[in-house]
Protein backbone atom coordinates (compact mmCIF):
# COMPACT_ATOMS: atom_id res chain seq x y z
CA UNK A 1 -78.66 32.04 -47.86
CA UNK A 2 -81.91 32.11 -46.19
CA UNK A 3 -82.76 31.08 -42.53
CA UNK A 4 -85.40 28.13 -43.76
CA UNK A 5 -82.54 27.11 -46.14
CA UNK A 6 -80.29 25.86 -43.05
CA UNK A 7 -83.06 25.04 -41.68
CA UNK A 8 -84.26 22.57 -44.32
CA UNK A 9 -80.69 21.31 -44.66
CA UNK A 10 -80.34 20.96 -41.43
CA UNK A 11 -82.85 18.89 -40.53
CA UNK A 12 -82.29 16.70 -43.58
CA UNK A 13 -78.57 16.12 -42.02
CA UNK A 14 -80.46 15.53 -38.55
CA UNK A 15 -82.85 13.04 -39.39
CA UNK A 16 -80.06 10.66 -40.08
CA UNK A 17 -78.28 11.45 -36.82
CA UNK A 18 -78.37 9.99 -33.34
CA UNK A 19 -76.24 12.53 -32.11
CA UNK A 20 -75.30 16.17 -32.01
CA UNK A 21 -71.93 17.25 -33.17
CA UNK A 22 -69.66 19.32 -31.33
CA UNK A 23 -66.95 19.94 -33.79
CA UNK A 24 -67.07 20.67 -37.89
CA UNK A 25 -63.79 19.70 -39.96
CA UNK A 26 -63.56 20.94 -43.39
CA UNK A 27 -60.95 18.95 -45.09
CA UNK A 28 -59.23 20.62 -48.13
CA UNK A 29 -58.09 18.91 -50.68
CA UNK A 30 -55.94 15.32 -50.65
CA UNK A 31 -56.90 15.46 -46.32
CA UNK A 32 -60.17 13.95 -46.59
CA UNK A 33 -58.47 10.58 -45.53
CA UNK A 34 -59.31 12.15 -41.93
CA UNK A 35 -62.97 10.96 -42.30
CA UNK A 36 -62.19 7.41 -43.01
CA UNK A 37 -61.06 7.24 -39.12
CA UNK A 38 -64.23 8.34 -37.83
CA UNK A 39 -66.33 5.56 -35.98
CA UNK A 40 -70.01 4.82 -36.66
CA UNK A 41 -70.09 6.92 -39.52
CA UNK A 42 -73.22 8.01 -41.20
CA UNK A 43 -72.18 9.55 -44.58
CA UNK A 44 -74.59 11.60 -46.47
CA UNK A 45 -74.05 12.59 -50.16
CA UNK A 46 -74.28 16.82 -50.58
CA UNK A 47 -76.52 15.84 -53.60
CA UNK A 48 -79.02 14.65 -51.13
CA UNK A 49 -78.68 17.62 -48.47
CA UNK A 50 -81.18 20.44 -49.87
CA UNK A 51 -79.38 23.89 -51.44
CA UNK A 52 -75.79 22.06 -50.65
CA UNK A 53 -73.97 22.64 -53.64
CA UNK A 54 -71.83 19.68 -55.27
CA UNK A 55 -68.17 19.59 -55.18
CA UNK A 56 -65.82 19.34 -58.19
CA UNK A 57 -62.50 19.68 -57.54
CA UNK A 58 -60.20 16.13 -57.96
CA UNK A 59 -59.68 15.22 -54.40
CA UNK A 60 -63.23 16.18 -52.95
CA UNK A 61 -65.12 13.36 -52.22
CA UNK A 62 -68.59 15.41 -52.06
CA UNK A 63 -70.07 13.82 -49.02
CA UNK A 64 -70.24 14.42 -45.21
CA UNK A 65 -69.01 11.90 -42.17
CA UNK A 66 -70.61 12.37 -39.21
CA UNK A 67 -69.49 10.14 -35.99
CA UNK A 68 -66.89 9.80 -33.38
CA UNK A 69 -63.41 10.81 -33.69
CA UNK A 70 -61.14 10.38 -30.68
CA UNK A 71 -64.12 10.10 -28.51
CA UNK A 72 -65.60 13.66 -29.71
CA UNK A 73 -68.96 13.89 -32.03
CA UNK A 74 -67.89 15.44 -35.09
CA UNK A 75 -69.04 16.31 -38.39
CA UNK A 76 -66.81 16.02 -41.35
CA UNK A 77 -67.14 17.70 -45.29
CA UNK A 78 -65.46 15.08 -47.26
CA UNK A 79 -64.15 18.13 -49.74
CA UNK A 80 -65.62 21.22 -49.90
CA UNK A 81 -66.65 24.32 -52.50
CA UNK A 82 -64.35 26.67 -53.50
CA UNK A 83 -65.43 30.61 -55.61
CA UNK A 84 -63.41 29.43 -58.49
CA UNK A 85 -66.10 26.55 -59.06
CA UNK A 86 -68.44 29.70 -59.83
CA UNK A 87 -70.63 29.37 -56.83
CA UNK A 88 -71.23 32.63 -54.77
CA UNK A 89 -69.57 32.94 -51.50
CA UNK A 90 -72.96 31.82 -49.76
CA UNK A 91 -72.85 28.61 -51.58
CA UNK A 92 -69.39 28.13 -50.40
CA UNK A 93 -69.77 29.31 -47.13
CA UNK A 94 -73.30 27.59 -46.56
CA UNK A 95 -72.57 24.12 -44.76
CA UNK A 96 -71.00 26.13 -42.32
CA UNK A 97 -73.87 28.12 -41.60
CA UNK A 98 -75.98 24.40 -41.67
CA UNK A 99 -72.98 22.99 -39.17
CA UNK A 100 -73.52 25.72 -36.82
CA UNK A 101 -77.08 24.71 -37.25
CA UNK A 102 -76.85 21.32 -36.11
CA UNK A 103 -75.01 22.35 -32.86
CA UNK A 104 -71.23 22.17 -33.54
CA UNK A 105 -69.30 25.36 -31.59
CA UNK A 106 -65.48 24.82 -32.93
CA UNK A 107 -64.58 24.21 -36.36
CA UNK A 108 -61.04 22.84 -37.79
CA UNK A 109 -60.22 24.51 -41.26
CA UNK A 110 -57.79 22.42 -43.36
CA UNK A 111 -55.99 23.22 -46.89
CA UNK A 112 -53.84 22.71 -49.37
CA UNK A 113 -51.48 25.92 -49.61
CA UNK A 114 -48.63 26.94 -51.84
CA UNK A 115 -45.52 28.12 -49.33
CA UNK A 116 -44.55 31.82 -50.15
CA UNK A 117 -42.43 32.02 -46.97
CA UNK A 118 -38.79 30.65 -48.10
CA UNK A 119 -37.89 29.23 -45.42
CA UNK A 120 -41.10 26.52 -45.79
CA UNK A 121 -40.58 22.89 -47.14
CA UNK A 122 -43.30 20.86 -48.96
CA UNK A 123 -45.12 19.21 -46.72
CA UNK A 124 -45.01 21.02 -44.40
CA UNK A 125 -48.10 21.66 -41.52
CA UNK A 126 -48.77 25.47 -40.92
CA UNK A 127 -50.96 26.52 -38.04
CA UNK A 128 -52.97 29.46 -39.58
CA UNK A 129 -52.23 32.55 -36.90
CA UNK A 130 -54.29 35.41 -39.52
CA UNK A 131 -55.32 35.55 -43.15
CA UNK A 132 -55.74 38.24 -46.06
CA UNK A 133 -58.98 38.04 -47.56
CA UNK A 134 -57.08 38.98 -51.34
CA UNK A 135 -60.18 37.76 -53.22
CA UNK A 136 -62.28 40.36 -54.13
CA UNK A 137 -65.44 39.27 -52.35
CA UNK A 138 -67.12 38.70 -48.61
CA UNK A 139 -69.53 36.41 -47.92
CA UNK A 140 -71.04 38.19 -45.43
CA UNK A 141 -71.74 41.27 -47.89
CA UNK A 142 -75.50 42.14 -48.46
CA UNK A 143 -78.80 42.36 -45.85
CA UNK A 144 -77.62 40.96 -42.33
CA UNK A 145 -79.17 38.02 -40.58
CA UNK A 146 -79.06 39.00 -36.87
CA UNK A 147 -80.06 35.62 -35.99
CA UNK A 148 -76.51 34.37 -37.77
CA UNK A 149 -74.48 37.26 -36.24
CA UNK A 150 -73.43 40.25 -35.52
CA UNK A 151 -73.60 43.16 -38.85
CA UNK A 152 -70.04 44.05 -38.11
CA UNK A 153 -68.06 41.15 -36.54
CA UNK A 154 -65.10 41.53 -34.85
CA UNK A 155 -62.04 40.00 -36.70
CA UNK A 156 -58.79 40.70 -34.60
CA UNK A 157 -59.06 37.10 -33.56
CA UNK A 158 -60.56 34.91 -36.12
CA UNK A 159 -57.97 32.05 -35.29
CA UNK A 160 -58.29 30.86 -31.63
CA UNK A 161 -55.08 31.51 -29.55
CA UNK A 162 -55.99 28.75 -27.13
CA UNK A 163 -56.56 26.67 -29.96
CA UNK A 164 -53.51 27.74 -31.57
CA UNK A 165 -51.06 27.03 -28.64
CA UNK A 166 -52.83 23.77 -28.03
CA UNK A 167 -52.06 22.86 -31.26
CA UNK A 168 -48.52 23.69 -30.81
CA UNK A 169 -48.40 21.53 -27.93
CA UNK A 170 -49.93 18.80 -29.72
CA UNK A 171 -47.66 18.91 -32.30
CA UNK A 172 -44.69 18.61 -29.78
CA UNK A 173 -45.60 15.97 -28.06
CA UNK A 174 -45.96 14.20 -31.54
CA UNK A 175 -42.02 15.34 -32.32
CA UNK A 176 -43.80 17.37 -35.49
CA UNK A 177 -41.69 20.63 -36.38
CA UNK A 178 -45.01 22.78 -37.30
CA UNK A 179 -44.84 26.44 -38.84
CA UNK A 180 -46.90 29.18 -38.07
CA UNK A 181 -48.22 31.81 -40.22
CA UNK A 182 -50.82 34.35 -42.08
CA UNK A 183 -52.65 32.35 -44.99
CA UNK A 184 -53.55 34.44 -48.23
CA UNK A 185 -56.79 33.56 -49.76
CA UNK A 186 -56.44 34.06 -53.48
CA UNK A 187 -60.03 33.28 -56.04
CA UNK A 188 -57.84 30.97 -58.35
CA UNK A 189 -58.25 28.74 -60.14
CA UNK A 190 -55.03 29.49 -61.73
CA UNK A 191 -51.97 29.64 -59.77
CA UNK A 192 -50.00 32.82 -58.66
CA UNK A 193 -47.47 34.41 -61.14
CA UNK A 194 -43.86 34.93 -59.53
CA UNK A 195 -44.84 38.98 -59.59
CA UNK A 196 -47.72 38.18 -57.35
CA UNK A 197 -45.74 35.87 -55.11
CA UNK A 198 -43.36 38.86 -54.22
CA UNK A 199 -46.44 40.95 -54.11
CA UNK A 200 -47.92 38.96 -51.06
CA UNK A 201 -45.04 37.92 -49.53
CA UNK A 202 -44.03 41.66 -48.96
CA UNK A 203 -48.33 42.29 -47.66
CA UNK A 204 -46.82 39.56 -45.04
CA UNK A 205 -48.25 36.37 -46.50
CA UNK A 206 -46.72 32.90 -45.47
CA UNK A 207 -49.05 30.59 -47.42
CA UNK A 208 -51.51 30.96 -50.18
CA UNK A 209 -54.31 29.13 -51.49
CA UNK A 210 -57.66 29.18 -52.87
CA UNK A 211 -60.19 28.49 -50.11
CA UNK A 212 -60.37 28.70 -45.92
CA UNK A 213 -61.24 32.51 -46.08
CA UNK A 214 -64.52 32.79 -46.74
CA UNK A 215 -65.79 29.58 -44.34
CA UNK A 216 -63.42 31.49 -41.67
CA UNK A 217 -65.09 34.14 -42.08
CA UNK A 218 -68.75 32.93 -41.63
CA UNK A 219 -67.42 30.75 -38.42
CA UNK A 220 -66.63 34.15 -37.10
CA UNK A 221 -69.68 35.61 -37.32
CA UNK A 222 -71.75 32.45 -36.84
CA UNK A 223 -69.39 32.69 -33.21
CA UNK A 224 -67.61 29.46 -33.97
CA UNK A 225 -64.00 28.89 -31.98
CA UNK A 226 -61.73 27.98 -35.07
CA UNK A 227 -58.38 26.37 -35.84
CA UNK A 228 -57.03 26.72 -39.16
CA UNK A 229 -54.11 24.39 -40.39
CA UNK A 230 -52.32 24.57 -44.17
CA UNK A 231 -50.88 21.68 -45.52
CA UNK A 232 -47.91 23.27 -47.67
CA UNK A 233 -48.00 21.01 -50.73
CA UNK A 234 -45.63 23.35 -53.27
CA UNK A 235 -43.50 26.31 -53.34
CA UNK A 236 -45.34 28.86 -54.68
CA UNK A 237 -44.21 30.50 -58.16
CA UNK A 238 -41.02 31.80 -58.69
CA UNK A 239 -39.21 29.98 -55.54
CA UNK A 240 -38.02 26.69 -56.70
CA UNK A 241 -38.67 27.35 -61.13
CA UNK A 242 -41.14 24.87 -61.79
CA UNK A 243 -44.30 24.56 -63.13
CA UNK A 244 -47.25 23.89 -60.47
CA UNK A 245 -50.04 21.22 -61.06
CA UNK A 246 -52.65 20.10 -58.68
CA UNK A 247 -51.02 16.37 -59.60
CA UNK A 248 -47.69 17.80 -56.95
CA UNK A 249 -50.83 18.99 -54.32
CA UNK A 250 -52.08 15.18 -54.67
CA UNK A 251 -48.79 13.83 -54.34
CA UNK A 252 -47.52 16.13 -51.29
CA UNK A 253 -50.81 15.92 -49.60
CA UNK A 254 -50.62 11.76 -49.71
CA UNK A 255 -47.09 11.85 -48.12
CA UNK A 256 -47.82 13.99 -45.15
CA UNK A 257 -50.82 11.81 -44.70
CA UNK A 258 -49.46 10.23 -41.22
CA UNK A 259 -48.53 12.91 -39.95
CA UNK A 260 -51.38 14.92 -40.74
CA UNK A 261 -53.72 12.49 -39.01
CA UNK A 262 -51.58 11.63 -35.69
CA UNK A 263 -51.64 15.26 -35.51
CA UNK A 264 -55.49 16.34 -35.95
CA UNK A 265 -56.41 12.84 -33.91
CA UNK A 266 -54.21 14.32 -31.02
CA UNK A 267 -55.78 17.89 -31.62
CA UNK A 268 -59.34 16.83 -31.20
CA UNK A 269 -58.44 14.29 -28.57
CA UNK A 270 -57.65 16.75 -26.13
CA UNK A 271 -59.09 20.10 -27.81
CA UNK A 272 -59.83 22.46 -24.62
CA UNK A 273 -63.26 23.57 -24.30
C-alpha cells in the first residue's frame, strides 16, 4: 500500500475522533463481542474508510470501535480480512499500517484456531509465544517503505515477553488455566487434512488457523509491541474424527465468551507500558 493511502485513511478515521488511540485489537472471528464493551464508541463502517477492504467472513462485523476500554483509548476492527477472501496480503495487512497511523504503539491479535497440540480442549485461550508463517506469501515482500520500517526486520521476538507474562498473570488472578504455544498460519479456506495435522504438529505447531500472521508481521515492522491470543474453537483434523464447520468455531467461540472478555478487560486494564 502506498504512504498517501494510510494517509487518506487515516485521516478519514481521525476526523471522527476526539482522541488518539493507544492500543489496536483485531478481533478474529466469534470475539468481536469485545467491542460492544467499549465506552463512547464511535463506529465507522470499512466501506466508508478509503482503500479498507470489506470483510466477508460470517462472524465479522466489518466496522471499527474506537473509545475507551478499561480506561485505555483503543481502537477496535470489528472482524477483519483474511488471504483466503482473495485480497493481497497488503489489503489484509493494511488497517494495521492505518492503526499505526493514527498513533496506537501495542496491538492485541485475537483468533479462532483449530488445537493440533493433544493435550488442548475446545475452548480453550492460548497465549501465542511464536508462529510459522506456512502460507506461501509475506506481506512485506516487494519495494520497502523506510518510513514503515526497517527492509529486514528482526523477528526473534514478534510476541512481547512482557506482554506475554503479563498476560499469564492476568489470567491467574482471573483463576483461567491458559495454554501457551506457536500458532501456524495456514491460507485456508479449507480446513487441514489429518496428513497435514501430523505434518505441523511434528514442525512444532500448537494451534492453526487462517489469519494473525500476516497483521503480526506488519506490527513488527511498523514497531508495534504485540500480544497474540488463540481462541481454540476445534480439534484440528484427525484428533477427535469429526467433520469441522465454521458453525462448531461460532458455537465454541460464544461459550468462552466470559471468559474471553474478563480476561482481555483485565489485560488492557493493567497492560505495562
Amino acid at each position: 500500500m502506498q504512504k498517501n493511502e494510510i494517509l487518506e485513511a487515516s485521516s478519514t478515521i481521525q476526523a471522527k475522533l476526539s482522541s488518539t488511540p493507544t492500543i489496536g485489537l483485531i478481533l478474529g472471528s466469534g470475539l468481536g463481542v469485545l467491542a460492544e464493551s467499549i465506552e463512547n464508541p464511535v463506529t465507522i463502517s470499512y466501506k466508508d474508510i478509503p482503500h479498507f477492504p470489506e470483510s466477508t467472513v460470517s462472524g465479522h462485523k466489518g466496522q471499527l470501535v474506537v473509545g475507551t476500554l478499561e480506561g485505555k483509548q483503543v481502537i477496535a476492527m470489528q472482524g477483519r480480512f483474511h488471504y483466503y477472501e482473495g485480497y493481497t496480503m497488503q489489503q489484509v495487512t493494511f488497517p494495521v499500517r492505518v492503526m499505526k497511523q493514527l498513533g496506537i504503539d501495542s496491538i492485541i491479535v485475537t483468533n479462532a484456531a483449530g488445537g493440533i497440540n493433544k493435550s488442548y480442549n475446545p475452548g480453550d485461550l492460548m497465549l501465542i509465544t511464536d508462529h510459522i508463517n506456512n502460507m506461501g506469501d509475506n506481506p512485506l515482500l516487494g519495494p520497502n517503505d523506510e518510513d514503515l520500517g526497517v527492509r529486514f526486520p528482526d523477528m526473534s521476538q514478534v510476541y512481547d515477553k512482557a506482554y506475554i507474562q503479563h498476560a499469564a498473570d492476568c489470567a491467574e488472578e482471573l483463576g483461567l488455566a491458559v495454554q501457551k504455544g506457536v500458532y501456524v498460519g495456514n491460507t485456508g479456506p479449507v480446513y487441514e487434512t489429518p496428513a497435514e495435522i501430523n505434518m505441523l504438529r511434528t514442525l512444532g505447531g500448537d494451534a492453526v488457523g487462517m489469519s494473525t500472521v500476516p497483521e503480526v508481521t506488519v506490527a513488527r515492522h511498523a514497531g508495534l509491541r504485540v500480544l497474540g491470543i488463540s481462541c481454540i474453537s476445534n480439534m484440528a483434523a484427525g484428533i477427535l474424527d469429526q467433520p469441522l464447520t465454521h458453525d462448531e468455531v461460532m458455537e465454541t467461540t460464544e461459550k468462552v465468551k466470559e471468559d474471553f472478555l474478563k480476561f482481555i478487560k483485565k489485560i488492557i486494564h493493567t497492560l505495562p507500558k
